[in-house]
C-alpha atoms as a PDB file:
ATOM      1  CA  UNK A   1      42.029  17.264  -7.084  1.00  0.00           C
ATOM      2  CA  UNK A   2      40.406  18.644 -10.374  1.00  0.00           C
ATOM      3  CA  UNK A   3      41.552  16.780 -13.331  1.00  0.00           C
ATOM      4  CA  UNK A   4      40.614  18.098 -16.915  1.00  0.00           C
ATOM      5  CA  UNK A   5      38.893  14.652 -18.828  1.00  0.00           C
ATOM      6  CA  UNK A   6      41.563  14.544 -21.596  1.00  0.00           C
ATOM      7  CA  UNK A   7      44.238  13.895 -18.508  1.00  0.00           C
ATOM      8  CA  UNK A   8      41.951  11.589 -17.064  1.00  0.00           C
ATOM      9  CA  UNK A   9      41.200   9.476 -20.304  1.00  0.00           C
ATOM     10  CA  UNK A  10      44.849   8.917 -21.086  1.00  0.00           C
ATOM     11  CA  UNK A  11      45.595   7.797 -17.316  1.00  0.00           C
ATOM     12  CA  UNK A  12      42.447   5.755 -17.461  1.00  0.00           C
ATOM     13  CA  UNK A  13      43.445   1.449 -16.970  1.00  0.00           C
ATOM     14  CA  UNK A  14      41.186  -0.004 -19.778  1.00  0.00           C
ATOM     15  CA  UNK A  15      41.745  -3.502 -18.515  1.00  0.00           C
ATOM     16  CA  UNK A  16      39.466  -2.210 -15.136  1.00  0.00           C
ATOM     17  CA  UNK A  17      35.799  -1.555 -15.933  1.00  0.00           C
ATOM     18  CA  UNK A  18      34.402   2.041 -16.206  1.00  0.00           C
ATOM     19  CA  UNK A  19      32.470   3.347 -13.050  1.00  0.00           C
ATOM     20  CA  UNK A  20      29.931   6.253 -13.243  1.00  0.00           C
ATOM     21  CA  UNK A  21      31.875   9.251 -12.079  1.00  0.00           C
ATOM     22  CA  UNK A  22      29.792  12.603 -11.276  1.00  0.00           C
ATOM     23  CA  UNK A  23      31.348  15.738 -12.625  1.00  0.00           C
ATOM     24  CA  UNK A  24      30.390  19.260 -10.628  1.00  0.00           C
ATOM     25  CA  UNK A  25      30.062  21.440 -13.625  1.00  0.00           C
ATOM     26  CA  UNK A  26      28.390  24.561 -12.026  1.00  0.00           C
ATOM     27  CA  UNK A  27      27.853  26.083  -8.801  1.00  0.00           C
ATOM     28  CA  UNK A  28      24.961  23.657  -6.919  1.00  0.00           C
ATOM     29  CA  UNK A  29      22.616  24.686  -4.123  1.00  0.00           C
ATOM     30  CA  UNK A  30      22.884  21.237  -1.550  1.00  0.00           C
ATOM     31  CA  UNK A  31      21.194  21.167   2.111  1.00  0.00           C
ATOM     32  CA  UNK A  32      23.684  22.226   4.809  1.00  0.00           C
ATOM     33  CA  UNK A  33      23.655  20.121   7.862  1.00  0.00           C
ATOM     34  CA  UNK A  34      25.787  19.599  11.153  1.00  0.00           C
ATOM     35  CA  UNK A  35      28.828  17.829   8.790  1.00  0.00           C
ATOM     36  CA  UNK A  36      28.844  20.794   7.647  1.00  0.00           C
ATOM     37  CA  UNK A  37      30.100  23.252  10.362  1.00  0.00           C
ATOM     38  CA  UNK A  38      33.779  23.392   9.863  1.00  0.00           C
ATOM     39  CA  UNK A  39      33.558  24.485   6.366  1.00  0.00           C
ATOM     40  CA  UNK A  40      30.150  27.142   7.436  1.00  0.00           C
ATOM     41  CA  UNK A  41      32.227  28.310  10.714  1.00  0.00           C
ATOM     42  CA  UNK A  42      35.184  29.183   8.187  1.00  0.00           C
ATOM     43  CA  UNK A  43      32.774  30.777   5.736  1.00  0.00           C
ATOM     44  CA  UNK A  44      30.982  32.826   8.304  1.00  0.00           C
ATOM     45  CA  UNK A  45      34.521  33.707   9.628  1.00  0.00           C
ATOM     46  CA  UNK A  46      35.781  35.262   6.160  1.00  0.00           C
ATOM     47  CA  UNK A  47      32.604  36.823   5.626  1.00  0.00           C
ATOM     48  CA  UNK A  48      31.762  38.404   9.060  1.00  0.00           C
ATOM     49  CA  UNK A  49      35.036  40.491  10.204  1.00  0.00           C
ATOM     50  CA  UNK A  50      33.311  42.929  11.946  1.00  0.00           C
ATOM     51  CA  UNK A  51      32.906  40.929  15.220  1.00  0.00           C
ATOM     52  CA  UNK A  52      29.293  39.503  13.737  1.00  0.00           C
ATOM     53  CA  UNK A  53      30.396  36.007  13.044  1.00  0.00           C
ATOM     54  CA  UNK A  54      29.233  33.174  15.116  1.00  0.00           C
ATOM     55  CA  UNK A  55      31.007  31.077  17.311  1.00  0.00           C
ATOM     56  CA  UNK A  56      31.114  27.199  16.012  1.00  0.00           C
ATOM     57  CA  UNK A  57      28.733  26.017  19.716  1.00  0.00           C
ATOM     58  CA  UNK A  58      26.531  28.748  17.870  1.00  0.00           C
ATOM     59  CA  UNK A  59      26.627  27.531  13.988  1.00  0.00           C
ATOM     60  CA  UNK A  60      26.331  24.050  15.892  1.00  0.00           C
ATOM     61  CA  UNK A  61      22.907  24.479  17.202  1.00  0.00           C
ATOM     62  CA  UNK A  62      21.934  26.175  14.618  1.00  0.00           C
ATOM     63  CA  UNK A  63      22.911  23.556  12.022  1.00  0.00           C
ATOM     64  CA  UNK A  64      21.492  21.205  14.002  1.00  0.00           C
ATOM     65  CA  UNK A  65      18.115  22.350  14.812  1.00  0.00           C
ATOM     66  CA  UNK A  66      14.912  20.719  13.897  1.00  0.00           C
ATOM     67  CA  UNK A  67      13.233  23.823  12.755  1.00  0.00           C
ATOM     68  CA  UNK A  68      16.480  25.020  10.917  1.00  0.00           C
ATOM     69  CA  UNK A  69      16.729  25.763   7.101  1.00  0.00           C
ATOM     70  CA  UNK A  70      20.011  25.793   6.238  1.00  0.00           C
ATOM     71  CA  UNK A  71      21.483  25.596   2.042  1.00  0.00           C
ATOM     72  CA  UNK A  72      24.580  26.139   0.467  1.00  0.00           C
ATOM     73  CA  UNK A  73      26.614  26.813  -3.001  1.00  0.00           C
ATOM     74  CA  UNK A  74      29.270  24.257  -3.873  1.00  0.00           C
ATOM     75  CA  UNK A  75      31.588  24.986  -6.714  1.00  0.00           C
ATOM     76  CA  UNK A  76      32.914  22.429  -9.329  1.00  0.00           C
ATOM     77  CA  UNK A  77      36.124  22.725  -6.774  1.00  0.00           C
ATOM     78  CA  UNK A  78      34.068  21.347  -4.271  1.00  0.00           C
ATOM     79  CA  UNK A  79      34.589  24.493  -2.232  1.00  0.00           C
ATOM     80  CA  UNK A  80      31.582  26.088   0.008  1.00  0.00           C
ATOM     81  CA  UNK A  81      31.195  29.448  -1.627  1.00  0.00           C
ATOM     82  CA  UNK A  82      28.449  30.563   0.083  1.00  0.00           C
ATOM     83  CA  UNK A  83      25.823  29.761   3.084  1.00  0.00           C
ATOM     84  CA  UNK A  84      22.175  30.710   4.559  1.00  0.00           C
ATOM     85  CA  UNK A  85      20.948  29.793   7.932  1.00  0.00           C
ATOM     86  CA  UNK A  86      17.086  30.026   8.504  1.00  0.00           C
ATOM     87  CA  UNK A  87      15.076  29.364  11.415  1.00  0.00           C
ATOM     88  CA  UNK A  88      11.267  28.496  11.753  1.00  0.00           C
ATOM     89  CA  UNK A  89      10.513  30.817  14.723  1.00  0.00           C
ATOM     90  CA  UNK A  90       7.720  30.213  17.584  1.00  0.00           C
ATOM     91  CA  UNK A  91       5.503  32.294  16.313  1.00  0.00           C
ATOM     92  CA  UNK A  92       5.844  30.890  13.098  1.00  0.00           C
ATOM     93  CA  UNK A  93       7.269  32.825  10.862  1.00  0.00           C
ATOM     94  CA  UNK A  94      10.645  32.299   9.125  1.00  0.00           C
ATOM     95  CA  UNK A  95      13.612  34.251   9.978  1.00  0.00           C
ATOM     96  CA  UNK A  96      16.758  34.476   7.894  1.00  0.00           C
ATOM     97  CA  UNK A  97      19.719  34.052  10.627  1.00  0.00           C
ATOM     98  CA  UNK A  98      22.825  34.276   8.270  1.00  0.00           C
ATOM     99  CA  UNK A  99      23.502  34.290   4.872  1.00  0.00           C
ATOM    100  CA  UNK A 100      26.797  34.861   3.955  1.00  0.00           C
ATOM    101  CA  UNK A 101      29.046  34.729   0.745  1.00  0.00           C
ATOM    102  CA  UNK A 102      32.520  34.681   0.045  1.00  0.00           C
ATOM    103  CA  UNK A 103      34.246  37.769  -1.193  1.00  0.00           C
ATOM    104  CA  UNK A 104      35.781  35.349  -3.914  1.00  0.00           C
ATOM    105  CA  UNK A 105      32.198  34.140  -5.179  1.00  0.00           C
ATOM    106  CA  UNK A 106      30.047  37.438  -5.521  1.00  0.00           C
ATOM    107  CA  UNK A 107      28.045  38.805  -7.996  1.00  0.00           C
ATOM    108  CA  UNK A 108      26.740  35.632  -9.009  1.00  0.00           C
ATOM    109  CA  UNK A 109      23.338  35.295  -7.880  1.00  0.00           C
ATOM    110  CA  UNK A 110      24.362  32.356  -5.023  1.00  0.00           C
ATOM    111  CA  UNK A 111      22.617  34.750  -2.056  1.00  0.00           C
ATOM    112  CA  UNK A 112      19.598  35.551  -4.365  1.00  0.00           C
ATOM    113  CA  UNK A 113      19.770  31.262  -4.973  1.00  0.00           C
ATOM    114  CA  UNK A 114      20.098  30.587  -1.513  1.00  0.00           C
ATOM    115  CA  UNK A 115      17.412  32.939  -0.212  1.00  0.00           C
ATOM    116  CA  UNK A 116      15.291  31.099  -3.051  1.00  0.00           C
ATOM    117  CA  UNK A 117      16.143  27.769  -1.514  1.00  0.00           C
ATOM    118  CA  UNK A 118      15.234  28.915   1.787  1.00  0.00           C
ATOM    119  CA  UNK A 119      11.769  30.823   1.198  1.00  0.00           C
ATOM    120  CA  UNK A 120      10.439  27.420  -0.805  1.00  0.00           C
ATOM    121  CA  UNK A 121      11.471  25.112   2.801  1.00  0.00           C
ATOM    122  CA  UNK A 122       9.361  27.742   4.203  1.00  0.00           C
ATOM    123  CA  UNK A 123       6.478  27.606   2.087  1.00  0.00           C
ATOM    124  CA  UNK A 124       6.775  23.742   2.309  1.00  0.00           C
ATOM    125  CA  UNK A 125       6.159  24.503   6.135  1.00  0.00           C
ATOM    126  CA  UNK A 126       3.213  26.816   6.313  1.00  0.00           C
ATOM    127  CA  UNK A 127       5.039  29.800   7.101  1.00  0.00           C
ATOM    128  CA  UNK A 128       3.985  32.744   5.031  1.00  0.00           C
ATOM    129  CA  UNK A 129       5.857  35.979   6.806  1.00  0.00           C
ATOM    130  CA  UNK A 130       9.995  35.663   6.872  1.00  0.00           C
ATOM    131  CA  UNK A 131      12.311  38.204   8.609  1.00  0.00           C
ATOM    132  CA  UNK A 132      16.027  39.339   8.414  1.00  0.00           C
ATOM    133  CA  UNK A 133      18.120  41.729   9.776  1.00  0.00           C
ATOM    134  CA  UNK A 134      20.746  43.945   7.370  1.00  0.00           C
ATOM    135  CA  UNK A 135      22.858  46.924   7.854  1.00  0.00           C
ATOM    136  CA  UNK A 136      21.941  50.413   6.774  1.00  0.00           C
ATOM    137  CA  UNK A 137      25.296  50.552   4.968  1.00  0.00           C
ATOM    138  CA  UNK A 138      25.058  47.300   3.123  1.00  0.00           C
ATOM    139  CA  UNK A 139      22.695  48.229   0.068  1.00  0.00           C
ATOM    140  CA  UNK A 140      23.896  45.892  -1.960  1.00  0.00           C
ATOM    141  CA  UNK A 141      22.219  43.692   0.016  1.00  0.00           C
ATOM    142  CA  UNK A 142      19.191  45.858   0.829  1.00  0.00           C
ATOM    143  CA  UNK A 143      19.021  45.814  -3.184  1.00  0.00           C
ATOM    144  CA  UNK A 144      18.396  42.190  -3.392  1.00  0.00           C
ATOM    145  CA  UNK A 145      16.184  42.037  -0.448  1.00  0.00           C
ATOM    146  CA  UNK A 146      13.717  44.249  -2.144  1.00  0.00           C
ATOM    147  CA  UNK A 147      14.364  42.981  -5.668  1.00  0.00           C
ATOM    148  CA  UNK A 148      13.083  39.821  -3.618  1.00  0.00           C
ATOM    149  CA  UNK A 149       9.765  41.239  -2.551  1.00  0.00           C
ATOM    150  CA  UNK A 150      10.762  42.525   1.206  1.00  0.00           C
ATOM    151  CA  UNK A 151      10.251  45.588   2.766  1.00  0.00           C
ATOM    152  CA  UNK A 152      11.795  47.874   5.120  1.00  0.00           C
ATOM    153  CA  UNK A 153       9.803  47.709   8.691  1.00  0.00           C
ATOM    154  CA  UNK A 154      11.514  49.744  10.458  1.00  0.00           C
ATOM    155  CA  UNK A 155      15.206  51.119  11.877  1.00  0.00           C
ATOM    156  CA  UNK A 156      17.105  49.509  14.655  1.00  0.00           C
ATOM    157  CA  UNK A 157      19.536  51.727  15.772  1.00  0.00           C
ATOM    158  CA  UNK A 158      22.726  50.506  16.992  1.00  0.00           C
ATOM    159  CA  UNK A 159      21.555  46.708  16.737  1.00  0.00           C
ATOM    160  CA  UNK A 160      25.311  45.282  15.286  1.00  0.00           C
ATOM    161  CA  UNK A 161      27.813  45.106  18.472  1.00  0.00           C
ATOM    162  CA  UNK A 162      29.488  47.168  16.592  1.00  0.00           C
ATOM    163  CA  UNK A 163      27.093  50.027  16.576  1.00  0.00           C
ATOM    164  CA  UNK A 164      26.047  50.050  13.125  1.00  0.00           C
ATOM    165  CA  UNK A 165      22.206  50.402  12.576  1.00  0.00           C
ATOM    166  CA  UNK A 166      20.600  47.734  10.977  1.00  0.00           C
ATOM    167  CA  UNK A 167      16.668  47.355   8.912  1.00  0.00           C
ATOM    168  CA  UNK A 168      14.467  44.750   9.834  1.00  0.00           C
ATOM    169  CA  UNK A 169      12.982  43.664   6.833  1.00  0.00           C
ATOM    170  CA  UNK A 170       9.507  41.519   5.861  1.00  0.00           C
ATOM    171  CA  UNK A 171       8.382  39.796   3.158  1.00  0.00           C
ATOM    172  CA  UNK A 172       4.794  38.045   3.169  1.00  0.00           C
ATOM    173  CA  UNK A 173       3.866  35.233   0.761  1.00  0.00           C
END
């Protein structure tokens, strides 16, 4: 429940002592972790109609993981807006596994935040190359990637299930 602080001064008991109440004001990047999942796994759900979201066992491990980087955007409504999922691979490098915003919240920098959030865990870990897959259709995205400082490697052709071709994309540190 949002209440505006006029309503809540003239409802407030002055006989009871004031407590320090935190007020979301803006849109915050906060770790994401296993509590987490039922808000990502309806997220990813919005976002991903296309028979690319992940199942919840999936978001689980991932959430879960010990070489996992995973941030999201909470409004003043308390409300997940938007998500990213990174991985610390074997070979170590860092591979962006989801990142995903809701149609409600774009155009507002959170995936260019989130990416942010994720590349300076990875630095923090000694990884210096990070991957991600995109569609060839989505250039919006594409746009930001190499606004961002990665670079096309190369064409995957029919790598969505459901047939769409997607980039791999690099950045290095």
């Amino acid at each position: 429940m949002i209440i505006d602080i006029r309503t809540w001064l003239r409802r407030w008991d002055r006989r009871q002592p004031l407590k320090t109440v935190a007020v979301l004001t803006e849109a915050v990047v906060r770790e994401m972790s296993y509590g987490d999942l039922q808000d990502c796994w309806r997220l990813d759900q919005e976002v991903f109609t296309d028979g690319e979201a992940y199942d919840r066992e999936t978001l689980r491990y991932l959430l879960s993981h010990n070489k996992s980087a995973c941030y999201k955007i909470m409004t003043p409504a308390h409300e997940m807006a938007a998500f990213i999922i990174g991985m610390i691979e074997p070979d170590n490098s860092g591979h962006i596994v989801a990142l995903g915003v809701s149609h409600r919240h774009r155009r507002q920098g959170y995936a260019e935040r989130l990416l942010r959030a994720v590349e300076a865990k990875f630095w923090k870990s000694g990884i210096r190359t990070i991957r991600l897959e995109v569609r060839t259709s989505n250039e919006a995205a594409q746009s930001l990637y190499l606004k961002l400082g990665y670079k096309i490697l190369r064409r995957m052709p029919r790598y969505y299930t459901s047939g769409d071709d997607g980039f791999m994309m690099v950045k290095n540190f």
